[in-house]
PDB file of N, CA and C in Angstrom:
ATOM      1  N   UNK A   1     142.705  90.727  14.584  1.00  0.00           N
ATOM      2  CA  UNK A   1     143.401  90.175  13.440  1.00  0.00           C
ATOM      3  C   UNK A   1     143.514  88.656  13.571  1.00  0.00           C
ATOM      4  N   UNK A   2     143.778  88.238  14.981  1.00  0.00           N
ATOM      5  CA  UNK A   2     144.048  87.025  14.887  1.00  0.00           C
ATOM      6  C   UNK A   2     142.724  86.458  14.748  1.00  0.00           C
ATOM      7  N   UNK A   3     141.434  86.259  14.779  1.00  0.00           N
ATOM      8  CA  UNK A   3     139.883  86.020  14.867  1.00  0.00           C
ATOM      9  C   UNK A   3     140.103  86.095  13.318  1.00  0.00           C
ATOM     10  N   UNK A   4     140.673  87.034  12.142  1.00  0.00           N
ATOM     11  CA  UNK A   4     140.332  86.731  10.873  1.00  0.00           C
ATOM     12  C   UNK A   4     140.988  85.610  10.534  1.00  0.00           C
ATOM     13  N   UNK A   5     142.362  85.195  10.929  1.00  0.00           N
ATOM     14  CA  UNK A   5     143.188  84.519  10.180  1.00  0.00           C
ATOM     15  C   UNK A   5     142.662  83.029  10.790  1.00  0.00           C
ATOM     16  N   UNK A   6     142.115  82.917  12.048  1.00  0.00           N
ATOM     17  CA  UNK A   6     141.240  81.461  12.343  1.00  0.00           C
ATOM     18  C   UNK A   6     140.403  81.518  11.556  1.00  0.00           C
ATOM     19  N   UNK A   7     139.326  82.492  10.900  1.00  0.00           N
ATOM     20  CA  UNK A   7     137.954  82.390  10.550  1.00  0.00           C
ATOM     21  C   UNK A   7     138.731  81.889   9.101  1.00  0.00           C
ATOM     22  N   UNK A   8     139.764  82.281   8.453  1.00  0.00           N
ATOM     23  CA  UNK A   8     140.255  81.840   7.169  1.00  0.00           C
ATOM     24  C   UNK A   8     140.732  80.329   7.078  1.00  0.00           C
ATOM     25  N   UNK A   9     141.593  80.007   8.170  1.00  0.00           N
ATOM     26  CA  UNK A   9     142.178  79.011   8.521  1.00  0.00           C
ATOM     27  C   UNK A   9     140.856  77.718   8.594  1.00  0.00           C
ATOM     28  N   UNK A  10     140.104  78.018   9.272  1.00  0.00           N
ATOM     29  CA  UNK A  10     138.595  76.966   9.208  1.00  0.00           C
ATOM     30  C   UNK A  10     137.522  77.078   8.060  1.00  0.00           C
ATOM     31  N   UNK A  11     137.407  77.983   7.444  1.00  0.00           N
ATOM     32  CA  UNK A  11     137.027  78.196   6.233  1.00  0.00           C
ATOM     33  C   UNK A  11     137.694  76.887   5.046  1.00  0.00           C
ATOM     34  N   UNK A  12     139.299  77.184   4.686  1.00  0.00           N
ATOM     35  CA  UNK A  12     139.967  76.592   4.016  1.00  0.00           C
ATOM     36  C   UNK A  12     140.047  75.491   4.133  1.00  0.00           C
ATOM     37  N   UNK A  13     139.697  74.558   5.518  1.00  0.00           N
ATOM     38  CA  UNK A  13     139.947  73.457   5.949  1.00  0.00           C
ATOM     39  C   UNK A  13     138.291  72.940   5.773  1.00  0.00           C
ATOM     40  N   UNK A  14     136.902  73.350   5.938  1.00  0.00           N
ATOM     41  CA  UNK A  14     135.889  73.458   5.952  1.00  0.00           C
ATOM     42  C   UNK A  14     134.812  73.463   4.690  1.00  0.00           C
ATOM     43  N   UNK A  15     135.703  73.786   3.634  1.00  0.00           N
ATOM     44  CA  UNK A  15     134.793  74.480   2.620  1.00  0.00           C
ATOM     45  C   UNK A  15     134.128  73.310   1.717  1.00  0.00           C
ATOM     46  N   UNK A  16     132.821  73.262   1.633  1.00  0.00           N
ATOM     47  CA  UNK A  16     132.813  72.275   0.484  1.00  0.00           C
ATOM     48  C   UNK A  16     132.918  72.251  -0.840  1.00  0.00           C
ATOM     49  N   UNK A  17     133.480  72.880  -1.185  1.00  0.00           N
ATOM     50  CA  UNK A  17     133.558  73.197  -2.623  1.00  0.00           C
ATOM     51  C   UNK A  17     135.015  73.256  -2.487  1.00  0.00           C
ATOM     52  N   UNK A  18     136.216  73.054  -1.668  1.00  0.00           N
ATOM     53  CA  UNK A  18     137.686  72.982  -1.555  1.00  0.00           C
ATOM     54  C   UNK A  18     138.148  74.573  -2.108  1.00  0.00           C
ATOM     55  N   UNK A  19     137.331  75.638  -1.457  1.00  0.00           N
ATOM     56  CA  UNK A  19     138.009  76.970  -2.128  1.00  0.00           C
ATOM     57  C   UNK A  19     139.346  77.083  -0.787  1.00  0.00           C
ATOM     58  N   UNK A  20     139.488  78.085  -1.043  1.00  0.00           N
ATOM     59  CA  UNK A  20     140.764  79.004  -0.544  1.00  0.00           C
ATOM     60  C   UNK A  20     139.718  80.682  -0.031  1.00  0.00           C
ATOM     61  N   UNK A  21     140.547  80.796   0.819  1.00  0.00           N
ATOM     62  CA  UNK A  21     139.470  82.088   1.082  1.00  0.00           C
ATOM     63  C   UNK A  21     140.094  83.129   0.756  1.00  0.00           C
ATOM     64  N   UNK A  22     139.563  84.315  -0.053  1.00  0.00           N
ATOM     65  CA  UNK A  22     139.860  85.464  -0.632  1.00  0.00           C
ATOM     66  C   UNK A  22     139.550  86.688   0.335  1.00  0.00           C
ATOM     67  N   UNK A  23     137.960  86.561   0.422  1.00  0.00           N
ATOM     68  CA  UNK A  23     137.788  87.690   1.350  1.00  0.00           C
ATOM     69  C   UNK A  23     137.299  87.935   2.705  1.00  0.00           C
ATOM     70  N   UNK A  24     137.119  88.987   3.607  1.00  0.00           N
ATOM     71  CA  UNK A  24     136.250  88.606   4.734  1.00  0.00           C
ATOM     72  C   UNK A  24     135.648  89.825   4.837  1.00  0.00           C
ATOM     73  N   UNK A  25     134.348  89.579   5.297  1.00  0.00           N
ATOM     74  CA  UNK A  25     132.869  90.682   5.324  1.00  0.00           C
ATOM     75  C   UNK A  25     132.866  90.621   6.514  1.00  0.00           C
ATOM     76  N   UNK A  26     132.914  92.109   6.740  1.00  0.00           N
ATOM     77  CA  UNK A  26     132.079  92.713   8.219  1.00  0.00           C
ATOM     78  C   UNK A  26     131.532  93.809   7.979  1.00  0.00           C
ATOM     79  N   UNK A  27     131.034  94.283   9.761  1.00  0.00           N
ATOM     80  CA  UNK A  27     130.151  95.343   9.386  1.00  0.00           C
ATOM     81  C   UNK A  27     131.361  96.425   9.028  1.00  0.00           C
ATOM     82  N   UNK A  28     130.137  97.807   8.664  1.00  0.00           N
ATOM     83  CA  UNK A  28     131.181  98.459   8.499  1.00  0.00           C
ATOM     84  C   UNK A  28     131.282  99.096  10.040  1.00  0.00           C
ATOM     85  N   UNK A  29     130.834  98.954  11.134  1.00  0.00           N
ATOM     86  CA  UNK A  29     131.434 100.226  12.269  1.00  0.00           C
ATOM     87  C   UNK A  29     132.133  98.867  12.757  1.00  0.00           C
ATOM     88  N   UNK A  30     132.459  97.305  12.454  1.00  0.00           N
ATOM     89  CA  UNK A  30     133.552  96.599  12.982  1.00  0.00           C
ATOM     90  C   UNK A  30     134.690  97.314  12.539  1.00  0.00           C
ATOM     91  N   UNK A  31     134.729  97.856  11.165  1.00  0.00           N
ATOM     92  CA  UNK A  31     136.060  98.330   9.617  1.00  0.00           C
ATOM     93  C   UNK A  31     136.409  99.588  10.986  1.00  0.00           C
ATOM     94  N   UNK A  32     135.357 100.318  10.901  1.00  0.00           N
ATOM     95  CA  UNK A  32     135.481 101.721  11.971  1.00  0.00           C
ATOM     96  C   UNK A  32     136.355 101.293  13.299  1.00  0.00           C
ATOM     97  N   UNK A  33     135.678 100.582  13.864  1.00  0.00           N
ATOM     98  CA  UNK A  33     136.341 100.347  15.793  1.00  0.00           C
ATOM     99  C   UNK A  33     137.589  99.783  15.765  1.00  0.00           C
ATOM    100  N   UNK A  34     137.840  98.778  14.443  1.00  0.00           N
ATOM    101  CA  UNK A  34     139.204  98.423  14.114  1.00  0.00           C
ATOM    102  C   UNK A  34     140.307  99.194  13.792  1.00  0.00           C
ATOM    103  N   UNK A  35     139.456 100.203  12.868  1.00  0.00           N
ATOM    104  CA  UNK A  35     140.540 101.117  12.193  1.00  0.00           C
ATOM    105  C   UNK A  35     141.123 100.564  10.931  1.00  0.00           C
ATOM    106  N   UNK A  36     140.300  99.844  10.357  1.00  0.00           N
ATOM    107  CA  UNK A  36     140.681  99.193   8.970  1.00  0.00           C
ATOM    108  C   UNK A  36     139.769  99.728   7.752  1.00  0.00           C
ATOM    109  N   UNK A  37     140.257  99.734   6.806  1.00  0.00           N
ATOM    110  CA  UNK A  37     139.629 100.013   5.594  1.00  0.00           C
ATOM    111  C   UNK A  37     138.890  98.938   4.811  1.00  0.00           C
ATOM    112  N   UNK A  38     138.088  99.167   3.913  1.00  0.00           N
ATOM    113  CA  UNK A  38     137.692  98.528   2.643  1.00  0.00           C
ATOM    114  C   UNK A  38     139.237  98.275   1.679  1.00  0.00           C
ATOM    115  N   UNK A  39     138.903  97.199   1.306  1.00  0.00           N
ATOM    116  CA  UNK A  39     140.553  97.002   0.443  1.00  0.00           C
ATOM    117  C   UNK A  39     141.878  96.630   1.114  1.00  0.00           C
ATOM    118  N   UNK A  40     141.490  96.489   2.530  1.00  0.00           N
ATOM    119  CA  UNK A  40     142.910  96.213   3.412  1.00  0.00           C
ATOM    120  C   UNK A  40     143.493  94.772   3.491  1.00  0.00           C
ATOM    121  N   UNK A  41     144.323  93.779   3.261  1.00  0.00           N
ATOM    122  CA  UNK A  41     144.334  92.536   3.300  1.00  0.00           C
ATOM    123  C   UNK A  41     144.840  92.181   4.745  1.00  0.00           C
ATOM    124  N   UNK A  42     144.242  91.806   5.443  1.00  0.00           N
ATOM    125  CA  UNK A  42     144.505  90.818   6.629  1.00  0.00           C
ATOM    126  C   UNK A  42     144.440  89.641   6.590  1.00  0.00           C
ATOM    127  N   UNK A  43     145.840  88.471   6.528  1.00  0.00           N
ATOM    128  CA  UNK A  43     145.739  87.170   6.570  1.00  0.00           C
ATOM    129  C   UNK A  43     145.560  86.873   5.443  1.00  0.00           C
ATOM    130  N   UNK A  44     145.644  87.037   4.487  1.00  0.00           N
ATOM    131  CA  UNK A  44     145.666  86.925   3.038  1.00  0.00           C
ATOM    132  C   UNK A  44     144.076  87.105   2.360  1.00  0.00           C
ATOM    133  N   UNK A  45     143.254  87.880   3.340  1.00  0.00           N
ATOM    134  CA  UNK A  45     142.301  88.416   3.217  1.00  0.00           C
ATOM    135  C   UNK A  45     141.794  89.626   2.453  1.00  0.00           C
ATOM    136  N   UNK A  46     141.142  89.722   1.543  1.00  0.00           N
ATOM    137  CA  UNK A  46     140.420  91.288   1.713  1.00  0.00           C
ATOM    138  C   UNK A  46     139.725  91.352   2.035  1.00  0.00           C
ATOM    139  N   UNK A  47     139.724  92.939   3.006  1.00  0.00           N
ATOM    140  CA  UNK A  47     138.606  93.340   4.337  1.00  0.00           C
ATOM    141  C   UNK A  47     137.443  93.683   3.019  1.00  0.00           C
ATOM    142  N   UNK A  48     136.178  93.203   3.337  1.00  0.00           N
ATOM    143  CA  UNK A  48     134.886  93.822   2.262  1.00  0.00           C
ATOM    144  C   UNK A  48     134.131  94.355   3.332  1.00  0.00           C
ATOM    145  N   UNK A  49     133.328  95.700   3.808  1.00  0.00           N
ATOM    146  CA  UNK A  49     132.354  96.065   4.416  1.00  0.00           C
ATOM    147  C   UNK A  49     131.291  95.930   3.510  1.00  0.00           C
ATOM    148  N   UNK A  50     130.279  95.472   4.567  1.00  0.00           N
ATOM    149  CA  UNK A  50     129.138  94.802   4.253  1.00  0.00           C
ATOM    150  C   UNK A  50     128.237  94.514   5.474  1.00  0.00           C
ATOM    151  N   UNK A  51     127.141  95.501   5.243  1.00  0.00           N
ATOM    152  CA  UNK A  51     125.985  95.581   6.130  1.00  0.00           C
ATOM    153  C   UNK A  51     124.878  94.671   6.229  1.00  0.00           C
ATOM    154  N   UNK A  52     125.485  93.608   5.260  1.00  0.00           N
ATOM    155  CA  UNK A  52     124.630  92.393   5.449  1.00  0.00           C
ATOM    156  C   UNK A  52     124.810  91.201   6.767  1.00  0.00           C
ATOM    157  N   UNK A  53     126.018  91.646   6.676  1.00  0.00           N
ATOM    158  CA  UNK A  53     126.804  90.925   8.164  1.00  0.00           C
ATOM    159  C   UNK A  53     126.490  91.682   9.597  1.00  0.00           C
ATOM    160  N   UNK A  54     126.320  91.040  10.737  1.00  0.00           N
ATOM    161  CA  UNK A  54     125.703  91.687  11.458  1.00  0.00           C
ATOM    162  C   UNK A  54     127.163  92.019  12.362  1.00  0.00           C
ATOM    163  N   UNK A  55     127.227  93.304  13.366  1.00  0.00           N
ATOM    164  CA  UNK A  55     128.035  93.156  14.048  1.00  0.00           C
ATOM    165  C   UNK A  55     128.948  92.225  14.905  1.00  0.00           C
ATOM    166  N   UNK A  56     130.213  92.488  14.828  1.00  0.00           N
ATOM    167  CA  UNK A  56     130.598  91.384  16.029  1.00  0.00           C
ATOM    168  C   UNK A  56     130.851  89.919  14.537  1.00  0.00           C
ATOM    169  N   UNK A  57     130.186  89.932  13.614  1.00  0.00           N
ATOM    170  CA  UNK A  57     130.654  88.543  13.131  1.00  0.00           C
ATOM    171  C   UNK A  57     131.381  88.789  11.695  1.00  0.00           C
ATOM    172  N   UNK A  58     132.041  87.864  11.252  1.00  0.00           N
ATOM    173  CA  UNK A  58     132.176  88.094   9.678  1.00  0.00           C
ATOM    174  C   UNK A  58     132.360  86.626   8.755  1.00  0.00           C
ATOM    175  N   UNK A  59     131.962  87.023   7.399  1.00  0.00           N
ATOM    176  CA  UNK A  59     131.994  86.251   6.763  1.00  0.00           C
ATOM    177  C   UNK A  59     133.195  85.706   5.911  1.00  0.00           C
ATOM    178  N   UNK A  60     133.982  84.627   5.668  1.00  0.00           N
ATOM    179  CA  UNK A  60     134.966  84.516   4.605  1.00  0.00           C
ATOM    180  C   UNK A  60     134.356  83.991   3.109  1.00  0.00           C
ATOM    181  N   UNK A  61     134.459  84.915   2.671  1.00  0.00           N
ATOM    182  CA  UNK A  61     134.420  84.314   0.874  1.00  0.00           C
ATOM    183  C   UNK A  61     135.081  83.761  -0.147  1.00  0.00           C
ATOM    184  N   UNK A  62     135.321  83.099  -0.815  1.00  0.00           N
ATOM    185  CA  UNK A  62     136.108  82.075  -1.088  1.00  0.00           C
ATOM    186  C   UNK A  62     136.231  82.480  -2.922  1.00  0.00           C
ATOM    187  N   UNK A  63     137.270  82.119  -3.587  1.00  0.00           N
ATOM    188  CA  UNK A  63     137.564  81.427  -5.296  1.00  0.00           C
ATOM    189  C   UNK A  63     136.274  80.729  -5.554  1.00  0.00           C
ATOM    190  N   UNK A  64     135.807  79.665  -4.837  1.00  0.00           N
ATOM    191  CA  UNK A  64     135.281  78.535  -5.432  1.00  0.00           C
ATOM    192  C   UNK A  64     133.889  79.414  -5.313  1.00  0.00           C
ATOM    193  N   UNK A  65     133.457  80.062  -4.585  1.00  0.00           N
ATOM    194  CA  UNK A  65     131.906  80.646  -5.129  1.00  0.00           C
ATOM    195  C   UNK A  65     132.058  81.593  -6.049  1.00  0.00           C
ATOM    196  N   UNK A  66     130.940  81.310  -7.251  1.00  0.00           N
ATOM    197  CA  UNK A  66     130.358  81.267  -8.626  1.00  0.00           C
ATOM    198  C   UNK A  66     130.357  82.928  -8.610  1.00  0.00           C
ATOM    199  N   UNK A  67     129.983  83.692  -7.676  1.00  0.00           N
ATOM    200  CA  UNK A  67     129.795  84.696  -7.869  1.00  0.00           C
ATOM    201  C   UNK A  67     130.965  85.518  -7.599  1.00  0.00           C
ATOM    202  N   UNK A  68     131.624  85.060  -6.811  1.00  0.00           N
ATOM    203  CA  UNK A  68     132.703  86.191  -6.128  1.00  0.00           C
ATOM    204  C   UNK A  68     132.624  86.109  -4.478  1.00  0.00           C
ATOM    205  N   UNK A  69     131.796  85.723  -4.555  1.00  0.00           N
ATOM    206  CA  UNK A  69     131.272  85.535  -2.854  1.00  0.00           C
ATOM    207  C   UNK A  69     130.138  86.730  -2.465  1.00  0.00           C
ATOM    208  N   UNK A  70     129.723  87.178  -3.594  1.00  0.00           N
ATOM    209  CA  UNK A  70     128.798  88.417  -3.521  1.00  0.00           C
ATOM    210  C   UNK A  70     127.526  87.554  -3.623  1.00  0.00           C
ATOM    211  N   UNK A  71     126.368  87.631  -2.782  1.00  0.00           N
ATOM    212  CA  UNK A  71     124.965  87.302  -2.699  1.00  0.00           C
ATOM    213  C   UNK A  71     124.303  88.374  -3.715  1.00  0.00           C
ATOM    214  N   UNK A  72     123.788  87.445  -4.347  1.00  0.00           N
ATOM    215  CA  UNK A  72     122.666  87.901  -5.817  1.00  0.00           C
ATOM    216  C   UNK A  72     121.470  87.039  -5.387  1.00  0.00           C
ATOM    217  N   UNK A  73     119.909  88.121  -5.682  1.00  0.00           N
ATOM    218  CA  UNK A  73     118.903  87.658  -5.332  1.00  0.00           C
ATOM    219  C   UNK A  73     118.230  87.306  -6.591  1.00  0.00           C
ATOM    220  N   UNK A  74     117.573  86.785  -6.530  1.00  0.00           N
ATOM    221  CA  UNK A  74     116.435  86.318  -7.931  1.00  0.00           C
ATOM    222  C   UNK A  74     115.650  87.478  -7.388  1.00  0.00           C
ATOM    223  N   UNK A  75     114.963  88.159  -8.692  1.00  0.00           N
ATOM    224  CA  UNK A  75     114.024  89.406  -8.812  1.00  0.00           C
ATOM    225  C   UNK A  75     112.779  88.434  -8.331  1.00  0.00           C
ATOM    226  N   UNK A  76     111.876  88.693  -7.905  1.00  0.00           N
ATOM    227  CA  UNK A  76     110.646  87.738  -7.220  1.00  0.00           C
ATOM    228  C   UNK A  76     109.795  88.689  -8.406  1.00  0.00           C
ATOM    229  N   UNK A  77     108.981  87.418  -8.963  1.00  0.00           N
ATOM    230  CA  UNK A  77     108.057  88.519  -9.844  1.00  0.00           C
ATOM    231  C   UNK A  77     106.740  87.799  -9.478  1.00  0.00           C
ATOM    232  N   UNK A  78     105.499  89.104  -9.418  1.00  0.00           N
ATOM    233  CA  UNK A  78     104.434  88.391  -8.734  1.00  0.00           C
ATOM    234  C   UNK A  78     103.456  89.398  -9.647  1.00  0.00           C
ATOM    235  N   UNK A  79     102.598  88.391 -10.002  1.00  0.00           N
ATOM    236  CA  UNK A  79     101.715  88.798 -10.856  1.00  0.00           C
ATOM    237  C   UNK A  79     100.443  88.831  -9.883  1.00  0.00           C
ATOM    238  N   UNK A  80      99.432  89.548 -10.287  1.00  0.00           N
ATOM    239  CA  UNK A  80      98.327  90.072  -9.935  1.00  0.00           C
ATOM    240  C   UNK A  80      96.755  89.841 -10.411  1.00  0.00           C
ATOM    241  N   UNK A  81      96.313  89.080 -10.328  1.00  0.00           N
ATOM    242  CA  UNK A  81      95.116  88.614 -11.513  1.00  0.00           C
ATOM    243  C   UNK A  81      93.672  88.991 -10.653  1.00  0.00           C
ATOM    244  N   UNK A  82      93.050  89.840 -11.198  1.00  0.00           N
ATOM    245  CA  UNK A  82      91.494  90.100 -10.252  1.00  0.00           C
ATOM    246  C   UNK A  82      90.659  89.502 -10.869  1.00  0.00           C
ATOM    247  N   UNK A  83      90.192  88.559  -9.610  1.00  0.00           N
ATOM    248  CA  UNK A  83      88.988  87.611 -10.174  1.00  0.00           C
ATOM    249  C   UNK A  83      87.613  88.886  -9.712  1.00  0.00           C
ATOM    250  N   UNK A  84      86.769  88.979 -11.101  1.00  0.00           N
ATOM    251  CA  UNK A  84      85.393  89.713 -10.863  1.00  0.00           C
ATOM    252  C   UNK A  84      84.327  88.049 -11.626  1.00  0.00           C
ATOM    253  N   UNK A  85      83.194  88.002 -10.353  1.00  0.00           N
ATOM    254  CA  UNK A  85      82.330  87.305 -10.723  1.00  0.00           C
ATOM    255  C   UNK A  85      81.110  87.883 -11.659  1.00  0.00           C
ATOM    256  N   UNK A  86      80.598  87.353 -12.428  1.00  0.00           N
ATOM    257  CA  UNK A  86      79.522  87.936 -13.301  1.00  0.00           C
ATOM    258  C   UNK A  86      78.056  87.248 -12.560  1.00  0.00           C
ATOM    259  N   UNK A  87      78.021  86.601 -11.600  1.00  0.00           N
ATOM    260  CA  UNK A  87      77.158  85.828 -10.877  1.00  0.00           C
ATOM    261  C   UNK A  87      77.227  85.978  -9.466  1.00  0.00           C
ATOM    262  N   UNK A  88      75.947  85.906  -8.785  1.00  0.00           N
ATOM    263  CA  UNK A  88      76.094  86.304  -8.114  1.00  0.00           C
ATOM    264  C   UNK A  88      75.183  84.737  -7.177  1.00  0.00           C
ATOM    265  N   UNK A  89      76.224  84.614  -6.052  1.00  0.00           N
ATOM    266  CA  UNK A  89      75.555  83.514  -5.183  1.00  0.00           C
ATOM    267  C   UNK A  89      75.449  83.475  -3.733  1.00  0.00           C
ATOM    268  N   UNK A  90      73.917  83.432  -3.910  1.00  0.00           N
ATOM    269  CA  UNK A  90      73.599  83.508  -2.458  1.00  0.00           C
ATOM    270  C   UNK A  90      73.521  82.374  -1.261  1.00  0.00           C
ATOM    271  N   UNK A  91      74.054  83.104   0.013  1.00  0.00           N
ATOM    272  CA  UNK A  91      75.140  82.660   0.733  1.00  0.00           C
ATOM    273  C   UNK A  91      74.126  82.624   1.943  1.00  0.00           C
ATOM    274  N   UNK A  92      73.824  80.852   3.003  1.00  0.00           N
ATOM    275  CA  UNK A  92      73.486  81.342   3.675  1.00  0.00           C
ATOM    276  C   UNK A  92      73.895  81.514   5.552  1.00  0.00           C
ATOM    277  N   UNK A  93      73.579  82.097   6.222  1.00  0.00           N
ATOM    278  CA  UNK A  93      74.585  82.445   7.340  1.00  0.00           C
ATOM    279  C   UNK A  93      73.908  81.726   8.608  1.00  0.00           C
ATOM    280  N   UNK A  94      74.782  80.458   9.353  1.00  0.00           N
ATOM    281  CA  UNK A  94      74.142  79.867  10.497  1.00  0.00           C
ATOM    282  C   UNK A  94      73.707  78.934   9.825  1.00  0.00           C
ATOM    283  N   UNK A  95      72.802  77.754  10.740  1.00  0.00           N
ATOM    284  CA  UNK A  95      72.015  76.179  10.297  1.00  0.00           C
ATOM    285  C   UNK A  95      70.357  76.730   9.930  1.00  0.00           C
TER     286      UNK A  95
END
């Protein structure tokens, strides 16, 4: 508990955008070994499980990010174009 309320405490003092921190992400078998829930407030925290965070660490999320503090990806779109030659050129191999 006390490791969240520093990670909040340096967050708040840290942030560039001057947020306030709302939430903190861990894994979920940290939520498990702790004995804490999803939805629990520690330190003026809410606990979020989140398997994006790797064990052992967590993240604080803040007011001031746009999203909520939730990571949103851009859809990657990749197009496919088959080049077929109508010609054919001969190639030669060595001097």
């Amino acid at each position: 508990m006390q490791a969240v309320c520093q990670a909040k405490e340096a967050h708040d003092k840290s942030c560039p955008w001057g947020g306030k921190g709302t939430e903190v992400h861990m894994a979920w078998f940290d939520l498990e070994r702790l004995g804490w829930e999803e939805g629990d407030v520690i330190c003026g925290l809410v606990v979020v499980g989140d398997e994006t965070v790797a064990t052992g660490m967590m993240r604080v999320t803040c007011d001031a990010e746009g999203d909520g503090g939730g990571k949103t990806e851009d859809e990657e779109v990749v197009e496919t174009v088959d080049a077929v030659s109508t010609e054919r050129v001969p190639l030669t191999v060595g001097n």
